[in-house]
Protein backbone atom coordinates (compact mmCIF):
# COMPACT_ATOMS: atom_id res chain seq x y z
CA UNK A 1 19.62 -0.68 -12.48
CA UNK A 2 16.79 0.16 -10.79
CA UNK A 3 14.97 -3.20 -10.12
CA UNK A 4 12.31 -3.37 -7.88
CA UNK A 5 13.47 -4.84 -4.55
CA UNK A 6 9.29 -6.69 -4.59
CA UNK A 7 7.11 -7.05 -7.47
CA UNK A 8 3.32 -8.36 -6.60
CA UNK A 9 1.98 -9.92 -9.56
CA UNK A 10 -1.31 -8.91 -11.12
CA UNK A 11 -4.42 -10.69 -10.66
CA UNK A 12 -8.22 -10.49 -10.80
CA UNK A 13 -8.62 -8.72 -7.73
CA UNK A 14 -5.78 -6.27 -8.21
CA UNK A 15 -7.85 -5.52 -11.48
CA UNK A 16 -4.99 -6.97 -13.55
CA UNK A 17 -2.25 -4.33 -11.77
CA UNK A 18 1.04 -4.42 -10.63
CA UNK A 19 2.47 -3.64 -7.31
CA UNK A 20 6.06 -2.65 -7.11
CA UNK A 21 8.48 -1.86 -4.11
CA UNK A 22 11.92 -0.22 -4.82
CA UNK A 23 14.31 0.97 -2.18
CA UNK A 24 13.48 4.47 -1.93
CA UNK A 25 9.83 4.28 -3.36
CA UNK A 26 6.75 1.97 -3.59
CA UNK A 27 4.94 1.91 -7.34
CA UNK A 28 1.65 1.18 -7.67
CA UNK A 29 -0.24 0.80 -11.08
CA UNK A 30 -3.90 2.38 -11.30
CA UNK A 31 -6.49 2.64 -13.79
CA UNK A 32 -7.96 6.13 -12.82
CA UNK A 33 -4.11 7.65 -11.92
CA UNK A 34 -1.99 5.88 -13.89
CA UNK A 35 1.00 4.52 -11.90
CA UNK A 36 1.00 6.08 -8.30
CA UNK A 37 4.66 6.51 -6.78
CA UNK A 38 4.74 7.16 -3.09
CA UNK A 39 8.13 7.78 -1.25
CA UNK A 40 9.12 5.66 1.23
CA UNK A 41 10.08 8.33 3.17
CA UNK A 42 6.36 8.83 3.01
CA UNK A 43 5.07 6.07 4.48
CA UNK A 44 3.93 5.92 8.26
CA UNK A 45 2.89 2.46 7.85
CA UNK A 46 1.77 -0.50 5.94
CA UNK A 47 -0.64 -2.89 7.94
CA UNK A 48 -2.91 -6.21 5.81
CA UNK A 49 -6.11 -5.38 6.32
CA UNK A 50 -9.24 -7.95 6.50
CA UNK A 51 -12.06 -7.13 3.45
CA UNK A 52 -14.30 -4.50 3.66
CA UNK A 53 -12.61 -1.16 4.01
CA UNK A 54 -15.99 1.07 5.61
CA UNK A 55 -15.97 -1.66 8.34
CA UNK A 56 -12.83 -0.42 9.52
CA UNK A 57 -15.15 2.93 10.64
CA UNK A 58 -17.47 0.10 12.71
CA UNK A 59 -14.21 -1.78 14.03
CA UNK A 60 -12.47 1.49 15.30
CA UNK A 61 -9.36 1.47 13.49
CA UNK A 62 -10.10 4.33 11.51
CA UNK A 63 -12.61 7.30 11.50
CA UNK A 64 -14.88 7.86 8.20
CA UNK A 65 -12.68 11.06 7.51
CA UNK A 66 -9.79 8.78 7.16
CA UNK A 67 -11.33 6.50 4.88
CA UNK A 68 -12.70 9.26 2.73
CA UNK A 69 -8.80 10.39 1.93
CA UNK A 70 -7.51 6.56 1.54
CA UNK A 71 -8.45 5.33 -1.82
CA UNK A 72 -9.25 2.20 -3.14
CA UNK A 73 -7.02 1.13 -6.24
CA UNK A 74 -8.74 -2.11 -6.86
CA UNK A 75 -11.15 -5.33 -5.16
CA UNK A 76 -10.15 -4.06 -1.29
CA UNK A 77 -13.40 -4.27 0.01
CA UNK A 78 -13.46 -8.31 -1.55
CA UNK A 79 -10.10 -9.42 -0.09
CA UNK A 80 -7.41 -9.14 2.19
CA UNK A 81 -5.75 -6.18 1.56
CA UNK A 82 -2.75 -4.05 2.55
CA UNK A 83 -3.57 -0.62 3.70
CA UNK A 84 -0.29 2.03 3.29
CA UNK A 85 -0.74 4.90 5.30
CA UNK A 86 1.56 8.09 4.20
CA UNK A 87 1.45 12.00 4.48
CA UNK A 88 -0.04 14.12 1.77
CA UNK A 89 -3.57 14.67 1.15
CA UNK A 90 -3.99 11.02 -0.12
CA UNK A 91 -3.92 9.79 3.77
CA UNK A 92 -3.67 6.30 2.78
CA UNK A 93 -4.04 3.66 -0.39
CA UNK A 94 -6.42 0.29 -0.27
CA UNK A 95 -5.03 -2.39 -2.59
CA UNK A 96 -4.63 -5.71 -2.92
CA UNK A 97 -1.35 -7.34 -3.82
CA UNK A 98 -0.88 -11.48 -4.81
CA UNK A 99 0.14 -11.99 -1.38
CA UNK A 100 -0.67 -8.92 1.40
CA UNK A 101 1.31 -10.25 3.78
CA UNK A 102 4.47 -10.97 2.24
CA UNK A 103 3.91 -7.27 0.17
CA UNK A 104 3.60 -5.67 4.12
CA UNK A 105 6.62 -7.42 5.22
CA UNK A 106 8.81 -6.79 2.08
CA UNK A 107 7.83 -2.70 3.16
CA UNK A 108 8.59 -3.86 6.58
CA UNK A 109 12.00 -4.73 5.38
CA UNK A 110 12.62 -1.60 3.34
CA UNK A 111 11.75 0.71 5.64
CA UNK A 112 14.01 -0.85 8.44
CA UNK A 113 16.86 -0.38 5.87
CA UNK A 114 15.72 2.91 4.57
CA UNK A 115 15.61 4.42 8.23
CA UNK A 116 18.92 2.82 9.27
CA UNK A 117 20.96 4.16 6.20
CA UNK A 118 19.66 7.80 7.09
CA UNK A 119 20.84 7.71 10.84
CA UNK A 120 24.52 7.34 9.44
């Protein structure tokens, strides 16, 4: 079966979406793309983010060309949020899971395990 290994429940501020994380992919439900699958061999890395994505230009953490390829799924700029950073065009997704932090370190997780089972 292919269960998710993480589900993040939906809520206001995920616009009533679901979050999922599998072992080789994470799954996350839009309303402009549908459901967005990005590979975990994909991912550079996941980091919780404070609100207000464009402050992230004033902070330093990212330029304004990075945040103009990182979309925002849902209420990011309103709430904690989890920030995945991947390859592709798409440089990184905004979106807001039940509980960032325990999303981040589920990804955490998978990604040790993912990385460890390929160096075998």
């Amino acid at each position: 079966m292919d269960e998710p290994i993480y589900r993040s429940q939906p809520t206001a501020k995920s616009f009533w979406r679901e979050y999922r994380l599998f072992h080789d992919r994470i799954e996350l439900d839009s309303i402009l793309w549908g459901t967005v699958r990005v590979p975990l061999d994909d991912v550079k890395s996941v980091q919780v983010r404070p609100p207000g994505v464009i402050f992230d230009v004033f902070r330093g953490d990212y330029g304004l060309g990075d945040l103009l390829r990182a979309p925002k799924l849902d209420m990011a700029d309103l709430a904690e949020h989890v920030a995945l950073e991947k390859t592709g065009f798409w440089k990184q997704f905004r979106f807001t899971p039940d509980d960032p932090r325990s999303f981040k370190d589920a990804v955490d997780q998978a990604l040790i395990a993912r990385r460890a089972g390929q160096e075998q």
